[in-house]
PDB file of N, CA and C in Angstrom:
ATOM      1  N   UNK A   1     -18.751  13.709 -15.591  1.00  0.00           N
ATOM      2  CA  UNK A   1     -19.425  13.011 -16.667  1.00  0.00           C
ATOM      3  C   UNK A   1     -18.481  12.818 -17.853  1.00  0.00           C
ATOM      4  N   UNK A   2     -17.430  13.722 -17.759  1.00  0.00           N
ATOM      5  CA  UNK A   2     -16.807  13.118 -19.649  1.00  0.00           C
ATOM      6  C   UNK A   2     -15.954  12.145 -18.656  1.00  0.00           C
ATOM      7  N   UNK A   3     -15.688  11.759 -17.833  1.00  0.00           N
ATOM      8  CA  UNK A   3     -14.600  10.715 -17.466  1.00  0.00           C
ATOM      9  C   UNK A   3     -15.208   9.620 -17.922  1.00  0.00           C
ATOM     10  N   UNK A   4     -16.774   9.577 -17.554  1.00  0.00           N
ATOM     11  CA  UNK A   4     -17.134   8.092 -17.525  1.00  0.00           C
ATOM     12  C   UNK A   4     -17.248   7.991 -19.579  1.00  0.00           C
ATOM     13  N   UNK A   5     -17.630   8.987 -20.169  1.00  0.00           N
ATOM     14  CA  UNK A   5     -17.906   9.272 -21.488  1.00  0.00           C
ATOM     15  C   UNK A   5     -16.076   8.995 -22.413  1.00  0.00           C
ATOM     16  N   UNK A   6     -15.112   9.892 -21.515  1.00  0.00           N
ATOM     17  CA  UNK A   6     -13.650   9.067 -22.370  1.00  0.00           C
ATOM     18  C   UNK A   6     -13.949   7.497 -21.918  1.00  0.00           C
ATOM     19  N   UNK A   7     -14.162   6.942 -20.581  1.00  0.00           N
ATOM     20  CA  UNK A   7     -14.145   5.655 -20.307  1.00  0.00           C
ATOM     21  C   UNK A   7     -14.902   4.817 -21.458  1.00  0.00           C
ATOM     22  N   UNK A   8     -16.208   5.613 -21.972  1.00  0.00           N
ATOM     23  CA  UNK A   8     -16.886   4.340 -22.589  1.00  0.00           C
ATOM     24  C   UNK A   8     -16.210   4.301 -23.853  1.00  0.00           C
ATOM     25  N   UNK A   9     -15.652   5.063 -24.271  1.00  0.00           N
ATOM     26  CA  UNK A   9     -15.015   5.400 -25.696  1.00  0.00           C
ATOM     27  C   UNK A   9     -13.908   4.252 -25.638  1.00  0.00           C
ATOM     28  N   UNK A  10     -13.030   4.687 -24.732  1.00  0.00           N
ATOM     29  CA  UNK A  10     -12.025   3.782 -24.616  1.00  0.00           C
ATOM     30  C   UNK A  10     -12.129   2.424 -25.052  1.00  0.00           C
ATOM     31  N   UNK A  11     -13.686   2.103 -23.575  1.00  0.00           N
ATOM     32  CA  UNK A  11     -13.720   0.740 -24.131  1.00  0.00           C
ATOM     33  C   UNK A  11     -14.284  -0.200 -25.133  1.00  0.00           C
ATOM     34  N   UNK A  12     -15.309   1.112 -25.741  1.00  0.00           N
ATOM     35  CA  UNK A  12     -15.952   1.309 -26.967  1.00  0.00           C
ATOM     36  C   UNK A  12     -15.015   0.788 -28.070  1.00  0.00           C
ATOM     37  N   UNK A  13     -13.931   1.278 -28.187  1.00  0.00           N
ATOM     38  CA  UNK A  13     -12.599   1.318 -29.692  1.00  0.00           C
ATOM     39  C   UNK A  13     -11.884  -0.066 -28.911  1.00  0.00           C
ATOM     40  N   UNK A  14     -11.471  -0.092 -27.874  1.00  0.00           N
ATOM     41  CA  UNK A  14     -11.008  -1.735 -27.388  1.00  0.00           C
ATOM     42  C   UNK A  14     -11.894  -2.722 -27.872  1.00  0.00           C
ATOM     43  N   UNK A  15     -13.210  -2.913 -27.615  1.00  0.00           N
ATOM     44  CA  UNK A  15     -13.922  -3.935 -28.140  1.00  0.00           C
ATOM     45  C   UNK A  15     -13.983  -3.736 -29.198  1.00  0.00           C
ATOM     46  N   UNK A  16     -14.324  -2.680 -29.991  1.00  0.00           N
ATOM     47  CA  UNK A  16     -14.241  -3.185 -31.839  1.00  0.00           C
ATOM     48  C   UNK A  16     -13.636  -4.117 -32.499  1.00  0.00           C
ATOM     49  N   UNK A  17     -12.103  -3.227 -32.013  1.00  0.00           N
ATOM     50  CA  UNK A  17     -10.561  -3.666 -32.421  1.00  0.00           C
ATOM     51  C   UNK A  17     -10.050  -5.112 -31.945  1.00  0.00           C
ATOM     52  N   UNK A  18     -10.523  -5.998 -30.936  1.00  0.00           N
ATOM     53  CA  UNK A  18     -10.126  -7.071 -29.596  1.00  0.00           C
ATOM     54  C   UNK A  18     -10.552  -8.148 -31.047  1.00  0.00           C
ATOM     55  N   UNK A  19     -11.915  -8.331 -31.218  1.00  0.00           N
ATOM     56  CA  UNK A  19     -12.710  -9.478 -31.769  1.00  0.00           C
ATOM     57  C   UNK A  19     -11.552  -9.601 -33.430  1.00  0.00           C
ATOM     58  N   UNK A  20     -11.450  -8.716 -34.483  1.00  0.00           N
ATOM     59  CA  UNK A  20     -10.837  -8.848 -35.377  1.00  0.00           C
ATOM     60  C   UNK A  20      -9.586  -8.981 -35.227  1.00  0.00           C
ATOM     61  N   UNK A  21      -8.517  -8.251 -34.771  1.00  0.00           N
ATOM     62  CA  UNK A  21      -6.845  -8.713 -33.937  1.00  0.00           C
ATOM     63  C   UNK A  21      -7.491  -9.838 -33.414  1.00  0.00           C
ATOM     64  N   UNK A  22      -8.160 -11.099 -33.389  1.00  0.00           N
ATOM     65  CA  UNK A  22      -8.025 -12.235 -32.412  1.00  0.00           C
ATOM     66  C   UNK A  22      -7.790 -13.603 -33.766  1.00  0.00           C
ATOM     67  N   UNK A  23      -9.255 -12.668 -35.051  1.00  0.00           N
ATOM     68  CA  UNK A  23      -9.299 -13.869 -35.995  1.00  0.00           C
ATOM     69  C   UNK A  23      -7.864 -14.059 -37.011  1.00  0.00           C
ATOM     70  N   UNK A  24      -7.189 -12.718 -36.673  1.00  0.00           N
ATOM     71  CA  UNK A  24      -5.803 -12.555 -37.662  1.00  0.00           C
ATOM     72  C   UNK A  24      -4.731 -13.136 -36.462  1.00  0.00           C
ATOM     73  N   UNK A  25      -4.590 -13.520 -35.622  1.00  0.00           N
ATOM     74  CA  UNK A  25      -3.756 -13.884 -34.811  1.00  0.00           C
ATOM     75  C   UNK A  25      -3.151 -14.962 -35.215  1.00  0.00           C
ATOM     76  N   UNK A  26      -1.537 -15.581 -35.112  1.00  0.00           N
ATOM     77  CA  UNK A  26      -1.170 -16.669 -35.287  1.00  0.00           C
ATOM     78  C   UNK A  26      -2.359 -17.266 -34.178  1.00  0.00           C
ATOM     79  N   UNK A  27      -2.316 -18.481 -34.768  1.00  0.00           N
ATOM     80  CA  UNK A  27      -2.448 -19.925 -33.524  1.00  0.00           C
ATOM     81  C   UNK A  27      -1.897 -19.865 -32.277  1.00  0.00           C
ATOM     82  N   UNK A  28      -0.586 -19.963 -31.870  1.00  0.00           N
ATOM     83  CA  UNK A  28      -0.528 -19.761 -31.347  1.00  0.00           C
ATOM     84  C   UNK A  28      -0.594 -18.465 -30.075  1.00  0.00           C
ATOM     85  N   UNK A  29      -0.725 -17.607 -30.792  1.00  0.00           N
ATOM     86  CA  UNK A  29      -1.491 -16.207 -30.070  1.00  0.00           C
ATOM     87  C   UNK A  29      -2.808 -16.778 -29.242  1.00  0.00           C
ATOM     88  N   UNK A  30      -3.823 -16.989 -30.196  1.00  0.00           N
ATOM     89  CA  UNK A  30      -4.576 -17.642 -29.652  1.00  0.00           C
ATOM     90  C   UNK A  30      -4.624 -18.185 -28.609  1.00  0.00           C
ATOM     91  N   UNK A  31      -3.537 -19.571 -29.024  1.00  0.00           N
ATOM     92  CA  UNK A  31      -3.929 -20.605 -27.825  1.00  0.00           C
ATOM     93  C   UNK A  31      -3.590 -20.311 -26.474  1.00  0.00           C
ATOM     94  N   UNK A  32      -2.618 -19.045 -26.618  1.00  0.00           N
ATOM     95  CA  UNK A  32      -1.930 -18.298 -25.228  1.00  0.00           C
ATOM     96  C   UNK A  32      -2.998 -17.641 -24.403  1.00  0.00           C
ATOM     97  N   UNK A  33      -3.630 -16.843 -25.546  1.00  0.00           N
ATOM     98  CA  UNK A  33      -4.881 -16.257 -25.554  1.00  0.00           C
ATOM     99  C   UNK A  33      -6.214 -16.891 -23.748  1.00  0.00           C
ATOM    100  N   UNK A  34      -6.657 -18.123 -24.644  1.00  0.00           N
ATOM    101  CA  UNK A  34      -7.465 -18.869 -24.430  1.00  0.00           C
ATOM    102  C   UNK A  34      -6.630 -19.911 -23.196  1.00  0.00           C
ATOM    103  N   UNK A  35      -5.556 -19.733 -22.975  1.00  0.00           N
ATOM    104  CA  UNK A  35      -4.677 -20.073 -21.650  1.00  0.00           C
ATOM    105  C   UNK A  35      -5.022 -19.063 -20.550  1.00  0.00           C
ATOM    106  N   UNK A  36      -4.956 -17.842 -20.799  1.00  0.00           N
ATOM    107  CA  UNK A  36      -4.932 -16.581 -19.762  1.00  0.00           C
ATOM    108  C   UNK A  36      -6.741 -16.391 -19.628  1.00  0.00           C
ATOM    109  N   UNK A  37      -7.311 -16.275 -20.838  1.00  0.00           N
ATOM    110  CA  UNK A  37      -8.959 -16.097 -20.129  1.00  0.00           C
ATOM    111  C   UNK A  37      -9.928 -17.296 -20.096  1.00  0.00           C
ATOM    112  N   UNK A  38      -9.207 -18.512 -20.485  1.00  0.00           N
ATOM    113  CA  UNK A  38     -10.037 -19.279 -20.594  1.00  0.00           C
ATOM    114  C   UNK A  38     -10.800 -19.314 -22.027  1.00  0.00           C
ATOM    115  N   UNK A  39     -11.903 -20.521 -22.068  1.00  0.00           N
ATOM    116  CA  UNK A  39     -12.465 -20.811 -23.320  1.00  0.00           C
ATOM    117  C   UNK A  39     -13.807 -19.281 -23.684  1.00  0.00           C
ATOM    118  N   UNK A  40     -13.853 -18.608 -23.035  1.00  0.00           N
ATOM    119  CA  UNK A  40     -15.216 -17.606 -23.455  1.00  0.00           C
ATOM    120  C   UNK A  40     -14.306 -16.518 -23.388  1.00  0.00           C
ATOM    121  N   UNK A  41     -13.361 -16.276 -24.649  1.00  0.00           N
ATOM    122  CA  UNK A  41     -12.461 -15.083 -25.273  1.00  0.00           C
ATOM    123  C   UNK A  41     -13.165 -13.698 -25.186  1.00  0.00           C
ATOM    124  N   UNK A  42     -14.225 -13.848 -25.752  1.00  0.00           N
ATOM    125  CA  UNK A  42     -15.233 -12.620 -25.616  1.00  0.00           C
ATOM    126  C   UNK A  42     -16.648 -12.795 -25.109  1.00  0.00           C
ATOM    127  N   UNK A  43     -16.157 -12.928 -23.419  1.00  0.00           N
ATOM    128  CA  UNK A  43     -17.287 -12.850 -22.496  1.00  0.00           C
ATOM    129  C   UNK A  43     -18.069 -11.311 -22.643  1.00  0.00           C
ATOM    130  N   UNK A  44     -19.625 -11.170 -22.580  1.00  0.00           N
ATOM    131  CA  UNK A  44     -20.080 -10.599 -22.499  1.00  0.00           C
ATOM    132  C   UNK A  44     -21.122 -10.155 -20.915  1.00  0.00           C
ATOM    133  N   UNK A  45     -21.367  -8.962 -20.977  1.00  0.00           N
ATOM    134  CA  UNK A  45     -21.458  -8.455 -19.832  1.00  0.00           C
ATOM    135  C   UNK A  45     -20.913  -7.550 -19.099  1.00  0.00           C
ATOM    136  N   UNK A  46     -21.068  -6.836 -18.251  1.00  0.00           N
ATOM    137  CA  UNK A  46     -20.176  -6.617 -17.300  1.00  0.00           C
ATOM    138  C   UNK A  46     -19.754  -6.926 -16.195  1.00  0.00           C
ATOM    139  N   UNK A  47     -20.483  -7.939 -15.395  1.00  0.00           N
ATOM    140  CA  UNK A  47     -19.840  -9.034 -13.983  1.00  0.00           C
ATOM    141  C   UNK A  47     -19.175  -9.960 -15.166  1.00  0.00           C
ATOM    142  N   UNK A  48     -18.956 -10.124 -15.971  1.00  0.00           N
ATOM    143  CA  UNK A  48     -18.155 -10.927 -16.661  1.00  0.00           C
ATOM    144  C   UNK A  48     -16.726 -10.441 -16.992  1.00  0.00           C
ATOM    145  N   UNK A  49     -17.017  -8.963 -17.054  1.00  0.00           N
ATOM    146  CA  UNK A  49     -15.695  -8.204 -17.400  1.00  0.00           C
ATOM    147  C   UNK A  49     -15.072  -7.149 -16.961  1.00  0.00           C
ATOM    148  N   UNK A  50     -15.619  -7.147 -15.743  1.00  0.00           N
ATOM    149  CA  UNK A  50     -15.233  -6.158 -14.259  1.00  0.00           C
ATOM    150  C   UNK A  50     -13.491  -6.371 -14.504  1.00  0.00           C
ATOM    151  N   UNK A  51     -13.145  -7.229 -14.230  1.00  0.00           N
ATOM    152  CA  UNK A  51     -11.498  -7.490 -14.152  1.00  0.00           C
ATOM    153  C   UNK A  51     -10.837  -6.269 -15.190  1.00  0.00           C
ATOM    154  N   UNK A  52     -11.422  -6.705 -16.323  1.00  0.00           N
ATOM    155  CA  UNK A  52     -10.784  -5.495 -17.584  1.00  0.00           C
ATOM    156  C   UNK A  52     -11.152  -4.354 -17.497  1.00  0.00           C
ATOM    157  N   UNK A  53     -11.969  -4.143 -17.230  1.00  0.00           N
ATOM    158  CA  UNK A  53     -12.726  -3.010 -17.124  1.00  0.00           C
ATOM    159  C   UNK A  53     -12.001  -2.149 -16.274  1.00  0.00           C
ATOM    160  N   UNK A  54     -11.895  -2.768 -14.702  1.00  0.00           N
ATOM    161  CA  UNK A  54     -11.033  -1.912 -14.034  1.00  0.00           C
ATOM    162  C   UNK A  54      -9.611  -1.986 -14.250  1.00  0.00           C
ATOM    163  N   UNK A  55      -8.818  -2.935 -15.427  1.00  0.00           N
ATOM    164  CA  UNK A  55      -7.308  -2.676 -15.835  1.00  0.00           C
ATOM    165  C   UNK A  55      -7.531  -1.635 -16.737  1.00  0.00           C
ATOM    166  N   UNK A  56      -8.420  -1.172 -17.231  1.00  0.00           N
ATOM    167  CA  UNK A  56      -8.886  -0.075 -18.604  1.00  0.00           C
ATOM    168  C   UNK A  56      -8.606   1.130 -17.396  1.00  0.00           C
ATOM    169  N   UNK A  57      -9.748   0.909 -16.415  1.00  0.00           N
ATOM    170  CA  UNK A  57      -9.742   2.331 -15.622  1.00  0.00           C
ATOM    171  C   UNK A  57      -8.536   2.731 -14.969  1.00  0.00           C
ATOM    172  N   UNK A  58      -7.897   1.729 -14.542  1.00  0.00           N
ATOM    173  CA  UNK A  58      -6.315   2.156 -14.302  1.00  0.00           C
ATOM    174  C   UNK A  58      -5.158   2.913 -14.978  1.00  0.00           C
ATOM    175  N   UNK A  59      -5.609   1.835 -16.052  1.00  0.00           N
ATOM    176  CA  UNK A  59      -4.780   2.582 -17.280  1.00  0.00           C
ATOM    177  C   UNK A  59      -4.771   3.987 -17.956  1.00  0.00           C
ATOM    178  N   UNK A  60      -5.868   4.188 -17.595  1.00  0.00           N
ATOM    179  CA  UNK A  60      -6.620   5.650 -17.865  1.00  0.00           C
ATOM    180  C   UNK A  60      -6.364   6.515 -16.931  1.00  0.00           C
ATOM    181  N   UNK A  61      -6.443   6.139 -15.385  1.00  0.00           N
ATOM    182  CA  UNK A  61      -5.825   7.292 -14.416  1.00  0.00           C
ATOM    183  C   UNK A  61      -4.547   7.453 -14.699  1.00  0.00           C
ATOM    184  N   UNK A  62      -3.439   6.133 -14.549  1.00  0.00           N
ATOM    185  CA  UNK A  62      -2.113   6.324 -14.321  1.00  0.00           C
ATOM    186  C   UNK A  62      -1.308   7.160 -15.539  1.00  0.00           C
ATOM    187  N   UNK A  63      -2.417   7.378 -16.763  1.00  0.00           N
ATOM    188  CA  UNK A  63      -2.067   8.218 -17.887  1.00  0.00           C
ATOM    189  C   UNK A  63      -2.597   9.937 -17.998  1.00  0.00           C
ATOM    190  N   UNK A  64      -3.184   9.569 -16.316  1.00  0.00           N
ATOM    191  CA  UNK A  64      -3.715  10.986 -16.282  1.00  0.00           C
ATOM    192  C   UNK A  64      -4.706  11.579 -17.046  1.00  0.00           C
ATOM    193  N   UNK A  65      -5.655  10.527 -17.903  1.00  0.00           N
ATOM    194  CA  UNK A  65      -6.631  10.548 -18.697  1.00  0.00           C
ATOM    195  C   UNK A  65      -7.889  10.564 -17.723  1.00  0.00           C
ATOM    196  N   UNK A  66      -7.874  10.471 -17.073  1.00  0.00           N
ATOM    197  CA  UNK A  66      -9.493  10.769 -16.106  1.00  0.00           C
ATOM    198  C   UNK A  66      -9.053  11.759 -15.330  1.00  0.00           C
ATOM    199  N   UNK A  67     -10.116  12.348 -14.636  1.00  0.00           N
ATOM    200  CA  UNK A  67     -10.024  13.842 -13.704  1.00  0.00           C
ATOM    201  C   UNK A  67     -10.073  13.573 -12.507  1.00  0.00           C
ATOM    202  N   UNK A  68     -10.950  12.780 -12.647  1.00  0.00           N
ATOM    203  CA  UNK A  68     -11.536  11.993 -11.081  1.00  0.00           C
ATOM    204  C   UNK A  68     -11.517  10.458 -10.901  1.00  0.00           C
ATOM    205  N   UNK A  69     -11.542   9.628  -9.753  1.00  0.00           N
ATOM    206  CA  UNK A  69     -11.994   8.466  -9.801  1.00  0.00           C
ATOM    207  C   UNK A  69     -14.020   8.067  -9.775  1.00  0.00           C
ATOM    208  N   UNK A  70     -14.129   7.202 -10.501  1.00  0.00           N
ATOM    209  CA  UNK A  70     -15.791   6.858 -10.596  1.00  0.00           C
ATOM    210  C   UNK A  70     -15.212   5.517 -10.289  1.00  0.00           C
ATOM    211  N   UNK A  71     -16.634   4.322 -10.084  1.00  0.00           N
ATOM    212  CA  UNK A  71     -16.712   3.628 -10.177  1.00  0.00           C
ATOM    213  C   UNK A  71     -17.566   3.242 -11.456  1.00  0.00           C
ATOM    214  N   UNK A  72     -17.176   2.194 -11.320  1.00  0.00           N
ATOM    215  CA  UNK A  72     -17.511   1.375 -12.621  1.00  0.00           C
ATOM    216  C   UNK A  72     -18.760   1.394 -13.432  1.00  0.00           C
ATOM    217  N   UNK A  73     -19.266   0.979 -12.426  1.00  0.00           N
ATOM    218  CA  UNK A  73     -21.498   0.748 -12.352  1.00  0.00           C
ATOM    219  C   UNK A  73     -21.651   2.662 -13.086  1.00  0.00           C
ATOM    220  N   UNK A  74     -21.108   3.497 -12.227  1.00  0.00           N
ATOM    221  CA  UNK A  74     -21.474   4.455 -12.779  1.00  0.00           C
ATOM    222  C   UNK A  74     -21.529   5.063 -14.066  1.00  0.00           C
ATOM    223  N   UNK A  75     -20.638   4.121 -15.306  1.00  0.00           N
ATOM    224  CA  UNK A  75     -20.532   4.375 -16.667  1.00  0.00           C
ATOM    225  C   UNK A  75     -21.460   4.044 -17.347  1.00  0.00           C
ATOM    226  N   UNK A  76     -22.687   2.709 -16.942  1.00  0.00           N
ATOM    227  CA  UNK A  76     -23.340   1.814 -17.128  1.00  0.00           C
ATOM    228  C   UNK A  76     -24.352   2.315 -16.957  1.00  0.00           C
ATOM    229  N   UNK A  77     -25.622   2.108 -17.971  1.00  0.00           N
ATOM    230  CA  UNK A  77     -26.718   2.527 -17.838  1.00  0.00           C
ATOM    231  C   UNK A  77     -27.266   1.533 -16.723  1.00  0.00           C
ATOM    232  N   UNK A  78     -28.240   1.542 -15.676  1.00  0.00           N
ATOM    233  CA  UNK A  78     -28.305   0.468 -14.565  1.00  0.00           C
ATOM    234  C   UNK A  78     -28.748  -0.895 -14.963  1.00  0.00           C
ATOM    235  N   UNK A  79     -29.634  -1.004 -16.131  1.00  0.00           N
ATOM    236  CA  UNK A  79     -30.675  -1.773 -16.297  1.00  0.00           C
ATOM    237  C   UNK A  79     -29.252  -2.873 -17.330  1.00  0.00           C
ATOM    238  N   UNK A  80     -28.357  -2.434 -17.297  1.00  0.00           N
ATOM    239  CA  UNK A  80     -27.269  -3.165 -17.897  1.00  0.00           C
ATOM    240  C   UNK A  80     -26.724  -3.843 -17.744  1.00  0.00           C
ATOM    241  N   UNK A  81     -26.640  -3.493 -16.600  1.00  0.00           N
ATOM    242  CA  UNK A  81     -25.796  -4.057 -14.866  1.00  0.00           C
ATOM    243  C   UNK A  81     -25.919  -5.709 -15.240  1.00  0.00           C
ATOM    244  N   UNK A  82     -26.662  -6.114 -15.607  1.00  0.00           N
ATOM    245  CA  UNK A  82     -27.381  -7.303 -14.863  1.00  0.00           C
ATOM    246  C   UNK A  82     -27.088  -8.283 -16.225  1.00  0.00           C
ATOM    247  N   UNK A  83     -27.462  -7.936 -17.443  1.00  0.00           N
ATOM    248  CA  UNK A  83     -27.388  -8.191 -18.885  1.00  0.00           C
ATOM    249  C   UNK A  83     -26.588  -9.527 -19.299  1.00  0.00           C
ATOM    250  N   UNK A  84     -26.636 -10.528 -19.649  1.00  0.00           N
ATOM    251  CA  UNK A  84     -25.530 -11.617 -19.642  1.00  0.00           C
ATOM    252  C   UNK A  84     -25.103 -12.217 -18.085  1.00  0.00           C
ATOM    253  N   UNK A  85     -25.536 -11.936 -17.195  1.00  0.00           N
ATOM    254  CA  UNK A  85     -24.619 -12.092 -15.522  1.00  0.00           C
ATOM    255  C   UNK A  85     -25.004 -13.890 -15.568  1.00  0.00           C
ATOM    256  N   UNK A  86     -23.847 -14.457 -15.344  1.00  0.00           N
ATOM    257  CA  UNK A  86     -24.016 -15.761 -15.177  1.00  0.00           C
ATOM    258  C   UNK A  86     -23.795 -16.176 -13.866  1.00  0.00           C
TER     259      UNK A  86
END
């Protein structure tokens, strides 16, 4: 349980920090930006943001910051799951 609890933190302080570093960005940051994810910068959800999510969880094992492997869904309250899914 604290794996999935550092996990939400993690991505807890990533999303704060993502939205404000985007509006101070040169332009061109941006437009590089909006090259690599496309026009919905800050997709919401999580089938929207599985991709990051599991580069977060990687990043977190290969730093030896998790104990164990979980999956994803398991950080997620269930009824969440679904929330935004396009």
């Amino acid at each position: 349980m604290a794996n999935v609890f550092a996990c939400s933190v993690a991505v807890g302080l990533l999303l704060a920090a993502l939205p404000a570093a985007a509006q101070t960005a040169p332009t061109s940051s941006r437009q590089q930006e909006r090259a690599l994810r496309g026009d919905d910068l800050w997709s919401y959800g999580f089938h929207n943001n599985r991709r990051d999510l599991e580069t977060l969880k990687r990043h977190l094992h290969e730093q030896n910051l998790l104990q164990q492997d979980f999956a994803l869904e398991e950080a997620f309250v269930p009824s969440t799951l679904e929330t935004f899914r396009q």
